[in-house]
PDB file of N, CA and C in Angstrom:
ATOM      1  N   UNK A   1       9.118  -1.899  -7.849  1.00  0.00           N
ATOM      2  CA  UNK A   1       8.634  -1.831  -6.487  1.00  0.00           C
ATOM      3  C   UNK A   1       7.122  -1.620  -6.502  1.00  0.00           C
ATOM      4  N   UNK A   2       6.438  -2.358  -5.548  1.00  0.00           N
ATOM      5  CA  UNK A   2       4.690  -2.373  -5.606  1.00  0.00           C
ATOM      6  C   UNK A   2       4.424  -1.360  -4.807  1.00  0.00           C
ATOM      7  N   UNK A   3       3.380  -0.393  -5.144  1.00  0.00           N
ATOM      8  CA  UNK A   3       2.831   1.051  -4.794  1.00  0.00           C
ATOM      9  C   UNK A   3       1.508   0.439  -4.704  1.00  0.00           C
ATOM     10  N   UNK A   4       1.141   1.609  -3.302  1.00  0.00           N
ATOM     11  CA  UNK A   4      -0.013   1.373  -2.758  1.00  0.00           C
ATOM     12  C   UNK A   4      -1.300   1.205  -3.657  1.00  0.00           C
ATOM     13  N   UNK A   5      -1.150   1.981  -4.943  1.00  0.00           N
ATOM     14  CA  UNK A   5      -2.091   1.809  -6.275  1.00  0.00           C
ATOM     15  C   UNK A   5      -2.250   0.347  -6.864  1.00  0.00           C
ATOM     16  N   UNK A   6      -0.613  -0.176  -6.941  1.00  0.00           N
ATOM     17  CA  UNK A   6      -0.581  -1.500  -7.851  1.00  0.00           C
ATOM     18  C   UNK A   6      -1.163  -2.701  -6.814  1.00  0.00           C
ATOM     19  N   UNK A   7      -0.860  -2.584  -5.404  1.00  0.00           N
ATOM     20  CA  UNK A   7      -1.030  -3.440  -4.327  1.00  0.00           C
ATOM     21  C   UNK A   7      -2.760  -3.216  -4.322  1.00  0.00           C
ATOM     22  N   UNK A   8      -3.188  -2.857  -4.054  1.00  0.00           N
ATOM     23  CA  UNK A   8      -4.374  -2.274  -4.157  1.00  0.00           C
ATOM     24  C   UNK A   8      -5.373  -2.449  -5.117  1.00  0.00           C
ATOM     25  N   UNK A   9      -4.800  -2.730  -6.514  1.00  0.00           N
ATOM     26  CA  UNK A   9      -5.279  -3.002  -7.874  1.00  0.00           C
ATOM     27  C   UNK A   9      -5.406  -4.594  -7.999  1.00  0.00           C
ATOM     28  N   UNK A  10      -4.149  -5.396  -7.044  1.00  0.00           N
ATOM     29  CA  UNK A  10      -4.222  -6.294  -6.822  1.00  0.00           C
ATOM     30  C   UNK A  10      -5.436  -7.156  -6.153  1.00  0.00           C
ATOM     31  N   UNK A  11      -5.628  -6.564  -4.712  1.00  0.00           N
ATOM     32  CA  UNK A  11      -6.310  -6.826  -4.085  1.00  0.00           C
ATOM     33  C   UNK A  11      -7.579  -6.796  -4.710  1.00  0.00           C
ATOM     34  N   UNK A  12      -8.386  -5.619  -5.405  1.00  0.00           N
ATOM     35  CA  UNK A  12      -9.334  -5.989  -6.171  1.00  0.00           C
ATOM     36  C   UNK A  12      -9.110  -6.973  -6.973  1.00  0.00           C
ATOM     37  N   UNK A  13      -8.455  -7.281  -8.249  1.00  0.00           N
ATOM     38  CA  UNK A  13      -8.498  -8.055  -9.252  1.00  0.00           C
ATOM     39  C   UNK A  13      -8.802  -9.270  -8.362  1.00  0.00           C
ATOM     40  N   UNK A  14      -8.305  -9.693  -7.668  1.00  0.00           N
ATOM     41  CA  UNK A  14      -8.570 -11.220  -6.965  1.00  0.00           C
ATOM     42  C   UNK A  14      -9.472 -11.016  -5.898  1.00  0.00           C
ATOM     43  N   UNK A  15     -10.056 -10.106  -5.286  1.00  0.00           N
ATOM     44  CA  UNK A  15     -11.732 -10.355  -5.185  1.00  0.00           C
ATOM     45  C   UNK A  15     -12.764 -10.468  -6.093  1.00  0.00           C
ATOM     46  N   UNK A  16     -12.638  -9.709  -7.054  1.00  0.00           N
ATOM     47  CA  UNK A  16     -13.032  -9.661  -8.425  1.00  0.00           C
ATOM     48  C   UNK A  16     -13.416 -11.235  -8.848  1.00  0.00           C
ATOM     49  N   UNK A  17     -12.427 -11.400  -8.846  1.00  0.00           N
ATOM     50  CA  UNK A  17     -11.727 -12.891  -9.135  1.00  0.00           C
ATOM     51  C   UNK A  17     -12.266 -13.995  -8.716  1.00  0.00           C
ATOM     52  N   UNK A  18     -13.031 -13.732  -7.256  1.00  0.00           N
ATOM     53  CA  UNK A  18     -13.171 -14.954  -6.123  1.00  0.00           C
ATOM     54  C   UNK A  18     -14.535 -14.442  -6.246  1.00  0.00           C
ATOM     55  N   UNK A  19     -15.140 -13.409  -6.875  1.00  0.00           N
ATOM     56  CA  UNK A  19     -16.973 -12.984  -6.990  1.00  0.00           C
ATOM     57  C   UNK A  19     -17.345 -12.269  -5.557  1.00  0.00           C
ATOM     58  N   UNK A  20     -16.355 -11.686  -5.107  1.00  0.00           N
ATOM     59  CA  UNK A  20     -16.554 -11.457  -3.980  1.00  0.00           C
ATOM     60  C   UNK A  20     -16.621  -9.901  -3.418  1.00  0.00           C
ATOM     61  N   UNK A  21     -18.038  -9.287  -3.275  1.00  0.00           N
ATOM     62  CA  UNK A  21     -18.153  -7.527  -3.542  1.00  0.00           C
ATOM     63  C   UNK A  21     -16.861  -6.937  -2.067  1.00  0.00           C
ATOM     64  N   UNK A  22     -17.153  -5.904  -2.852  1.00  0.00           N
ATOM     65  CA  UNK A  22     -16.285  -5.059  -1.636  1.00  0.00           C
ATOM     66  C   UNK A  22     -17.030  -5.183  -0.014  1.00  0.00           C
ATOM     67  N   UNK A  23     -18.076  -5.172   0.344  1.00  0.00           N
ATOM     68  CA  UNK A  23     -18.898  -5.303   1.181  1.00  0.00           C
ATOM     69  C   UNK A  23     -18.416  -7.141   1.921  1.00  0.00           C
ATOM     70  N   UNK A  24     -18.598  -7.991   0.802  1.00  0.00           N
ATOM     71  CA  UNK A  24     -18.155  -9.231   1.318  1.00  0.00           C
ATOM     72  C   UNK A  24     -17.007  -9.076   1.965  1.00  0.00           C
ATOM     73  N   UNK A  25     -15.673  -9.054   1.441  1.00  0.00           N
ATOM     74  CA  UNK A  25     -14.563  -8.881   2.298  1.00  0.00           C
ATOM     75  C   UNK A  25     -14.340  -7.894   2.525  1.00  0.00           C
ATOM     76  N   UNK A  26     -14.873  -6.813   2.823  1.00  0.00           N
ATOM     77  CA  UNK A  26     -14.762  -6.145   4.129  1.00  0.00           C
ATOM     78  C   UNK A  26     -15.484  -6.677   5.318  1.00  0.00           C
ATOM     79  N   UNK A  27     -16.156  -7.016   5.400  1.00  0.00           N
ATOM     80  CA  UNK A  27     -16.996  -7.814   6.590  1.00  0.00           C
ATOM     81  C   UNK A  27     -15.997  -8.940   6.581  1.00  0.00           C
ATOM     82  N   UNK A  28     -15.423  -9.874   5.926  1.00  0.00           N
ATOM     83  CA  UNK A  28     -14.866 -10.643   6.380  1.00  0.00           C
ATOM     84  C   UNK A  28     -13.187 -10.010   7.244  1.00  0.00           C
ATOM     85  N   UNK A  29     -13.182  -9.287   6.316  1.00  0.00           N
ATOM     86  CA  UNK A  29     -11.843  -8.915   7.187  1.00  0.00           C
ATOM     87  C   UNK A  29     -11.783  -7.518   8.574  1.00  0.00           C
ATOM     88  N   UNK A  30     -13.485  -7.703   8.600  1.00  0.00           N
ATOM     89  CA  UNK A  30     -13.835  -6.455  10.428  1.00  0.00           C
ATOM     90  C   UNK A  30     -13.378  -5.007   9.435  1.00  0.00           C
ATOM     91  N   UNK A  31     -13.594  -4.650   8.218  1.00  0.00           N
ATOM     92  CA  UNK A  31     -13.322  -3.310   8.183  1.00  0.00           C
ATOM     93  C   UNK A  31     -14.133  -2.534   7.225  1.00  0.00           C
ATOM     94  N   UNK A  32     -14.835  -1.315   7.237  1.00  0.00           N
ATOM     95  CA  UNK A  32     -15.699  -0.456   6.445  1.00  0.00           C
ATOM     96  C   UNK A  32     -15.370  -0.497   5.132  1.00  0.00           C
ATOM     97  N   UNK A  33     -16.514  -0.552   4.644  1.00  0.00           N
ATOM     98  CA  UNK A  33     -16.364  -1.080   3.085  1.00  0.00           C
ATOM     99  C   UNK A  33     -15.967   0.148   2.249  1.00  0.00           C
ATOM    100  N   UNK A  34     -16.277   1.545   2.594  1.00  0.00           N
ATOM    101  CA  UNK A  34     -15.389   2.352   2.215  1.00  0.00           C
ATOM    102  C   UNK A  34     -13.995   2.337   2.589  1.00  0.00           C
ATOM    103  N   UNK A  35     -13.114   1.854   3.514  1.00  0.00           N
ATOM    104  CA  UNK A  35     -11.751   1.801   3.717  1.00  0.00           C
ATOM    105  C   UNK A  35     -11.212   0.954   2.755  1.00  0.00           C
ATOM    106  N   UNK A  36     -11.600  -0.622   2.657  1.00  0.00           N
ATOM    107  CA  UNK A  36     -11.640  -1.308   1.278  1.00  0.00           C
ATOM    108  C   UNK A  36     -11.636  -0.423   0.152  1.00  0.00           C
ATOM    109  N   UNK A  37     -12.516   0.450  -0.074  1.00  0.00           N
ATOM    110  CA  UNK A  37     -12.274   0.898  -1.564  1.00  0.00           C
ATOM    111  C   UNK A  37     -11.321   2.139  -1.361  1.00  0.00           C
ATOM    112  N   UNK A  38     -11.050   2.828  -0.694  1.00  0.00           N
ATOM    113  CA  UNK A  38      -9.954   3.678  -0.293  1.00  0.00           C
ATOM    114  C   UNK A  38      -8.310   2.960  -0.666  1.00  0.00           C
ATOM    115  N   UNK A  39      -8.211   1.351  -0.361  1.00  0.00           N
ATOM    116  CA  UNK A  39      -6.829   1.155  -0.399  1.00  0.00           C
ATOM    117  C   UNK A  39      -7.482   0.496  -1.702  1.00  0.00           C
ATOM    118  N   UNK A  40      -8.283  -0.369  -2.265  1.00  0.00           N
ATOM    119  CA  UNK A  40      -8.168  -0.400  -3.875  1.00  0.00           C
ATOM    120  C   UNK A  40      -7.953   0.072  -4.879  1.00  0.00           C
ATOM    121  N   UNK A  41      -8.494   1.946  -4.269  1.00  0.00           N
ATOM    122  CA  UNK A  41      -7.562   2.990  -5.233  1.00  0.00           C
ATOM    123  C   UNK A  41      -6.452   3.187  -4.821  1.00  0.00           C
ATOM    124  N   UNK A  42      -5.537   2.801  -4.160  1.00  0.00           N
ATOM    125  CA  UNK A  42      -4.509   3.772  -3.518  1.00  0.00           C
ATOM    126  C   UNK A  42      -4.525   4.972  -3.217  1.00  0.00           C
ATOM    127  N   UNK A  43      -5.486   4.994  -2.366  1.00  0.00           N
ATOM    128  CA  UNK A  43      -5.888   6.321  -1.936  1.00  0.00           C
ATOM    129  C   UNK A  43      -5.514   6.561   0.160  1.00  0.00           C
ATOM    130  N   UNK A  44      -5.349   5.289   0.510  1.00  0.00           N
ATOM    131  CA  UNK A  44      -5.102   5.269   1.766  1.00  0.00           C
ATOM    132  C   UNK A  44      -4.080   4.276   1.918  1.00  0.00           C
ATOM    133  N   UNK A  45      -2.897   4.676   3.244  1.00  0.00           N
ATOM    134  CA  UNK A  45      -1.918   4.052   3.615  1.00  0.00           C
ATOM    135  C   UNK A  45      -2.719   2.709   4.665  1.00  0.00           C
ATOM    136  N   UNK A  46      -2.230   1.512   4.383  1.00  0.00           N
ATOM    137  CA  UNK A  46      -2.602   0.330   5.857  1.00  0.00           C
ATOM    138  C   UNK A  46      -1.655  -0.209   6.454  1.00  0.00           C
ATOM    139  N   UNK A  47      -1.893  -1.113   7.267  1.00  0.00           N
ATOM    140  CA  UNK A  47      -0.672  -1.539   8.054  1.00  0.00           C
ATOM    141  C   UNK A  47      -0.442  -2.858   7.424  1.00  0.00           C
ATOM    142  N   UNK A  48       0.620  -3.866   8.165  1.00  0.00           N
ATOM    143  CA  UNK A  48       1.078  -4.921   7.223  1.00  0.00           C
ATOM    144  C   UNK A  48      -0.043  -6.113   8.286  1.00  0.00           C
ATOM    145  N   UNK A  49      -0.471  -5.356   9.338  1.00  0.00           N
ATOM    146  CA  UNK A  49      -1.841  -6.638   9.782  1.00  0.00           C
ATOM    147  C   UNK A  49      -2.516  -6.525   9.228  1.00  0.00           C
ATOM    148  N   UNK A  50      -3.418  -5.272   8.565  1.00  0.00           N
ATOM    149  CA  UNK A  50      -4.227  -5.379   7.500  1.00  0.00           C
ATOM    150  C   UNK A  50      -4.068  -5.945   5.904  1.00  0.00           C
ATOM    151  N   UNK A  51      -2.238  -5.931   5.442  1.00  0.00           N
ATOM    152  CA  UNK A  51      -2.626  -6.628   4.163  1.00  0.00           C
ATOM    153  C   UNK A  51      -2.426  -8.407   4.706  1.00  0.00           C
ATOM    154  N   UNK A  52      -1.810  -8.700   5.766  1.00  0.00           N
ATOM    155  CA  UNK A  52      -2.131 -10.140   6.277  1.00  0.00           C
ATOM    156  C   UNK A  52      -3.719 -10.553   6.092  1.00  0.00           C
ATOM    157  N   UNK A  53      -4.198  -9.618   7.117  1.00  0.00           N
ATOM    158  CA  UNK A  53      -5.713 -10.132   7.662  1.00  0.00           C
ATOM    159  C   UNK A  53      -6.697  -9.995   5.658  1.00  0.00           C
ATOM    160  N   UNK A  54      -5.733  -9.206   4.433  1.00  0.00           N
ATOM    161  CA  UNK A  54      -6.694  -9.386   3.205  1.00  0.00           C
ATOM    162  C   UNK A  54      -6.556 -10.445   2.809  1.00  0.00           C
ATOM    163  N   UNK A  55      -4.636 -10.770   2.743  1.00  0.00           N
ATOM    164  CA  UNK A  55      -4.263 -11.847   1.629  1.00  0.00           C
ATOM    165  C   UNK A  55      -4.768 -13.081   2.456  1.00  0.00           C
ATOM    166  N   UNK A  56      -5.033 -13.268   3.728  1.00  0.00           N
ATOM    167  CA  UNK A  56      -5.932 -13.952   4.361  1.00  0.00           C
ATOM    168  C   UNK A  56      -7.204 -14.746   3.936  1.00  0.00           C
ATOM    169  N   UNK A  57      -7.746 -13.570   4.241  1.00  0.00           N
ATOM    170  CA  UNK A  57      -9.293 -13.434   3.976  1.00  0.00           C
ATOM    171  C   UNK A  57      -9.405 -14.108   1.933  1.00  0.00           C
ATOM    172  N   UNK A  58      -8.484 -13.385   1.494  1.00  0.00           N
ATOM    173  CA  UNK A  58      -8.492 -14.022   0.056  1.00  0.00           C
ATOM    174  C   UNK A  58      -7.747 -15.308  -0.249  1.00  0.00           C
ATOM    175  N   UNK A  59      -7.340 -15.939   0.290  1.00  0.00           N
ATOM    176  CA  UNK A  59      -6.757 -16.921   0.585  1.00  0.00           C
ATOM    177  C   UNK A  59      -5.318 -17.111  -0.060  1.00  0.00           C
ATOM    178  N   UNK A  60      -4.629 -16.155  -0.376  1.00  0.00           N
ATOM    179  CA  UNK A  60      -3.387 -15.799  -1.151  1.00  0.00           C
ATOM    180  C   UNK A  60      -1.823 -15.626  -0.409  1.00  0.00           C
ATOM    181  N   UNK A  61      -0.938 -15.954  -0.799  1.00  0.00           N
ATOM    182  CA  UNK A  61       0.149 -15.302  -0.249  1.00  0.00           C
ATOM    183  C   UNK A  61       0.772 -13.968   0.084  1.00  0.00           C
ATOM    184  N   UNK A  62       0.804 -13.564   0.847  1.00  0.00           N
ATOM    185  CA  UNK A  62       0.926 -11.560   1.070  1.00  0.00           C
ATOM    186  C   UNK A  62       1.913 -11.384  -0.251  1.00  0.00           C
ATOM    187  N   UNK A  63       2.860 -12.071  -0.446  1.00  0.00           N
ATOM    188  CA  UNK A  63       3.581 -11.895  -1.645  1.00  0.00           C
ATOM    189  C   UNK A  63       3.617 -11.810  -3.086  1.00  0.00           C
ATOM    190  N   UNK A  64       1.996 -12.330  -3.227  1.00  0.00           N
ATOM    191  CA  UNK A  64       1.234 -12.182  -4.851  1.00  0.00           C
ATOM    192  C   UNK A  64       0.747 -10.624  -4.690  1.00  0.00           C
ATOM    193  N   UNK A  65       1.123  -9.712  -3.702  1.00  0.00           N
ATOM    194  CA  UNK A  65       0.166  -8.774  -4.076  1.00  0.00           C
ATOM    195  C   UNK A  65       1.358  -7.636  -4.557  1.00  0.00           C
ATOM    196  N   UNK A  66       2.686  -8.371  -4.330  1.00  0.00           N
ATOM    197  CA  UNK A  66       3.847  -7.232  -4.534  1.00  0.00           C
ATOM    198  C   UNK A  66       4.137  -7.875  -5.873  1.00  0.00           C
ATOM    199  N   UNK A  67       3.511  -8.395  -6.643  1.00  0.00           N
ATOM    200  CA  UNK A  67       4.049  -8.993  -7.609  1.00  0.00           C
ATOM    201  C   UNK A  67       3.924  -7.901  -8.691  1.00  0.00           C
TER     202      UNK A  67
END
C-alpha cells in the first residue's frame, strides 16, 4: 500500500525527472512551494484534487504514483 512518504517520493522523482524545481510546479499547480516540499517528505496530508491537479501538472497517470 502507497504512504504519503512513498507517494510523495514519487512525485519528486518525476519532477526531478522532467528538470522541473519545486518552485516550477508549484506555481504550476496554484500552490506554495513549501506545501510541495511538505507532501514530498510526507510530512503533510492532501486531497485527491491536489494529487489530480500534480499527476496533471506532471503529465502522469494518478496511478504511477501508487505504484
Amino acid at each position: 500500500m502507497a504512504t504519503l512518504k512513498s507517494i510523495g517520493q514519487k512525485i519528486a522523482q518525476e519532477r526531478t525527472r522532467q528538470k522541473l524545481s519545486q518552485e516550477d510546479l508549484a506555481g504550476i499547480v496554484d500552490m506554495d512551494r513549501s506545501f510541495l516540499s511538505y507532501i514530498e517528505n510526507g510530512r503533510k496530508n492532501f486531497s485527491v484534487d491536489m494529487l489530480l491537479r500534480l499527476s496533471d501538472a506532471l503529465k502522469i497517470k494518478p496511478s504511477k504514483l501508487f505504484e
